[in-house]
Protein backbone atom coordinates (compact mmCIF):
# COMPACT_ATOMS: atom_id res chain seq x y z
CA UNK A 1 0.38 -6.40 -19.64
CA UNK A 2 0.49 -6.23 -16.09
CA UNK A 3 -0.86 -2.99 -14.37
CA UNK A 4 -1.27 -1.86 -10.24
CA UNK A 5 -3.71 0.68 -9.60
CA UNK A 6 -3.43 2.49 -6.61
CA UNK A 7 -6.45 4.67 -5.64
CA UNK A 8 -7.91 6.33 -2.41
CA UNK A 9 -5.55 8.89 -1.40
CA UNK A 10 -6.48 12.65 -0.59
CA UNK A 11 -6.25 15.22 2.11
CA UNK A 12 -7.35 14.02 5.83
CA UNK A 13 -7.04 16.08 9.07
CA UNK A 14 -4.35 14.61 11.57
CA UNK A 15 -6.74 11.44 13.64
CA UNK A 16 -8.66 10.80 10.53
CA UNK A 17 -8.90 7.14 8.36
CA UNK A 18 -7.92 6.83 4.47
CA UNK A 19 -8.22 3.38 2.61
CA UNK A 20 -5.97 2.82 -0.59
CA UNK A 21 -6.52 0.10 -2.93
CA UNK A 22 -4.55 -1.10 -5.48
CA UNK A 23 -6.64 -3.18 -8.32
CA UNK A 24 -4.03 -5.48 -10.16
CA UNK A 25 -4.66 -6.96 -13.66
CA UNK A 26 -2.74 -8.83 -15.78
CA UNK A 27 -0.74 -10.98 -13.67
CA UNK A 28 -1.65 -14.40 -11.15
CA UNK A 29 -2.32 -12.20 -8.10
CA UNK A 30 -2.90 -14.82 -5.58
CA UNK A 31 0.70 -16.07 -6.08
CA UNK A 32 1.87 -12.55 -5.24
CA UNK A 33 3.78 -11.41 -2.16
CA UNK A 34 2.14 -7.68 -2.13
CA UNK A 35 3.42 -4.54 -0.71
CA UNK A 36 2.70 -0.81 0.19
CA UNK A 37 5.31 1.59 0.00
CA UNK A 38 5.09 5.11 0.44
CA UNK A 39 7.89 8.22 -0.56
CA UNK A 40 7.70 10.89 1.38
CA UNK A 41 9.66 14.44 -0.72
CA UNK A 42 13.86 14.15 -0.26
CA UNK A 43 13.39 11.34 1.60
CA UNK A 44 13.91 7.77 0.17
CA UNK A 45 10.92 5.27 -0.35
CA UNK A 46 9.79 3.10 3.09
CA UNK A 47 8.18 -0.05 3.01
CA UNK A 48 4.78 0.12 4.94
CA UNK A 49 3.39 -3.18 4.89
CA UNK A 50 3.14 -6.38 3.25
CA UNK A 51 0.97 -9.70 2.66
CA UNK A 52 1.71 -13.19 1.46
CA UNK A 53 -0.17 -15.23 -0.64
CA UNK A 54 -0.89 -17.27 2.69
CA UNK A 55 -2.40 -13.79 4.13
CA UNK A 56 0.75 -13.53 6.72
CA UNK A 57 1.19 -9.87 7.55
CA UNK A 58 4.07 -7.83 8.18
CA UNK A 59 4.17 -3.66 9.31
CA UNK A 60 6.88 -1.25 9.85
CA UNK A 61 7.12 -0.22 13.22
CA UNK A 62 6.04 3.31 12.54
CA UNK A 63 2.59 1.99 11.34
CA UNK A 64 1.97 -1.03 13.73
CA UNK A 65 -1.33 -0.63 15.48
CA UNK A 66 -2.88 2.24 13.36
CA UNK A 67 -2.34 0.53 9.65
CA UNK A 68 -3.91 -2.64 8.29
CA UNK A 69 -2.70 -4.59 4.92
CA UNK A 70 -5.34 -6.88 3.56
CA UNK A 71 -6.05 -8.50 0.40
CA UNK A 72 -9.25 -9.63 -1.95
CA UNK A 73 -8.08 -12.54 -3.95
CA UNK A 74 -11.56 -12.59 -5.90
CA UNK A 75 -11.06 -8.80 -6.88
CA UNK A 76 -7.22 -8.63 -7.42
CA UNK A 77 -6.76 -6.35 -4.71
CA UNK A 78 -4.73 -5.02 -2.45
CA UNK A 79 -5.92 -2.54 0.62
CA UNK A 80 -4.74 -0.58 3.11
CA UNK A 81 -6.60 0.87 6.34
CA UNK A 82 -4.94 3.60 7.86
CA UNK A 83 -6.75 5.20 11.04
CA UNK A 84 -4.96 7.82 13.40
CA UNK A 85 -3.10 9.62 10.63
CA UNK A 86 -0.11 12.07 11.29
CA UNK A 87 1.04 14.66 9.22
CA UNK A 88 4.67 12.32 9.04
CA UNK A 89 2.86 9.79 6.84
CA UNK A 90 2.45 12.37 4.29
CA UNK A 91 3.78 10.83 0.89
CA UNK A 92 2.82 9.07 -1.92
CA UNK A 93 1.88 5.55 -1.49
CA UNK A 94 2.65 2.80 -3.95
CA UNK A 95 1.66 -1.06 -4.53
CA UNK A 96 4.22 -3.49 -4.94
CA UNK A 97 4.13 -6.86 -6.37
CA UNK A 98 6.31 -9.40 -5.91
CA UNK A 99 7.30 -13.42 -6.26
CA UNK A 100 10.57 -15.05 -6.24
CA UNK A 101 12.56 -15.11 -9.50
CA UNK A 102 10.32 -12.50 -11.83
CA UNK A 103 10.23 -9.12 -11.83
CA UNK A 104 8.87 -7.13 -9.29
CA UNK A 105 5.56 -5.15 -10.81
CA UNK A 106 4.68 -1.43 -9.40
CA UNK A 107 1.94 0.85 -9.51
CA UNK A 108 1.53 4.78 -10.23
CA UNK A 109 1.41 6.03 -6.26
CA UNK A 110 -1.27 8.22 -5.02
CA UNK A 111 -0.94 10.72 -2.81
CA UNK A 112 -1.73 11.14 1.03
CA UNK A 113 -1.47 14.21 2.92
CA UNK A 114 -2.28 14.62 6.68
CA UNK A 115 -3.08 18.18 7.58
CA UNK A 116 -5.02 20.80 9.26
């Protein structure tokens, strides 16, 4: 049974650093393309970032220079660095996984939120 993980979300002041993880079990992680998205409320869900198996990176433009994808093939993980936080990446965050052909495998989301 295949199961994401996501964990390190919380409450951060505007400026300050939060690092998610998402621990994956139960599937060939190395083989997986894998993804953050995050859902901010009555808005729809935004891809963040993503990885390849090959470690090639890619960012949405609103993250680009403050937000780093990176993954732990050893541990099954997934992580994101985000420094300068604003209050408009508020949302829940999820892990994607996903490989050409099979399903694509999500996590539970954990929640960010930016404020003074």
């Amino acid at each position: 049974q295949v199961q994401l993980v996501e964990s390190g979300g919380g409450l951060v002041q505007p400026g300050g650093s939060l690092r998610l993880s998402c621990a994956a079990s139960g599937m060939l992680f190395r083989i997986y393309t894998m993804h953050w998205y995050r859902q901010a409320p009555g808005k729809e869900r935004e891809l963040v970032a993503d990885i390849t198996p090959g470690g090639v990176t890619k960012y949405a433009d609103s993250v680009k220079g403050r937000f780093t994808i990176s993954r732990d093939n050893a541990r099954n993980t997934v992580y994101l660095q985000m420094n300068s936080l604003k209050p408009e990446d508020t949302a829940v965050y999820y892990c994607k996984g996903s490989r050409p052909v099979f399903p694509d495998y999500w996590g539970q989301g954990t929640q960010v939120t930016v404020s003074s």
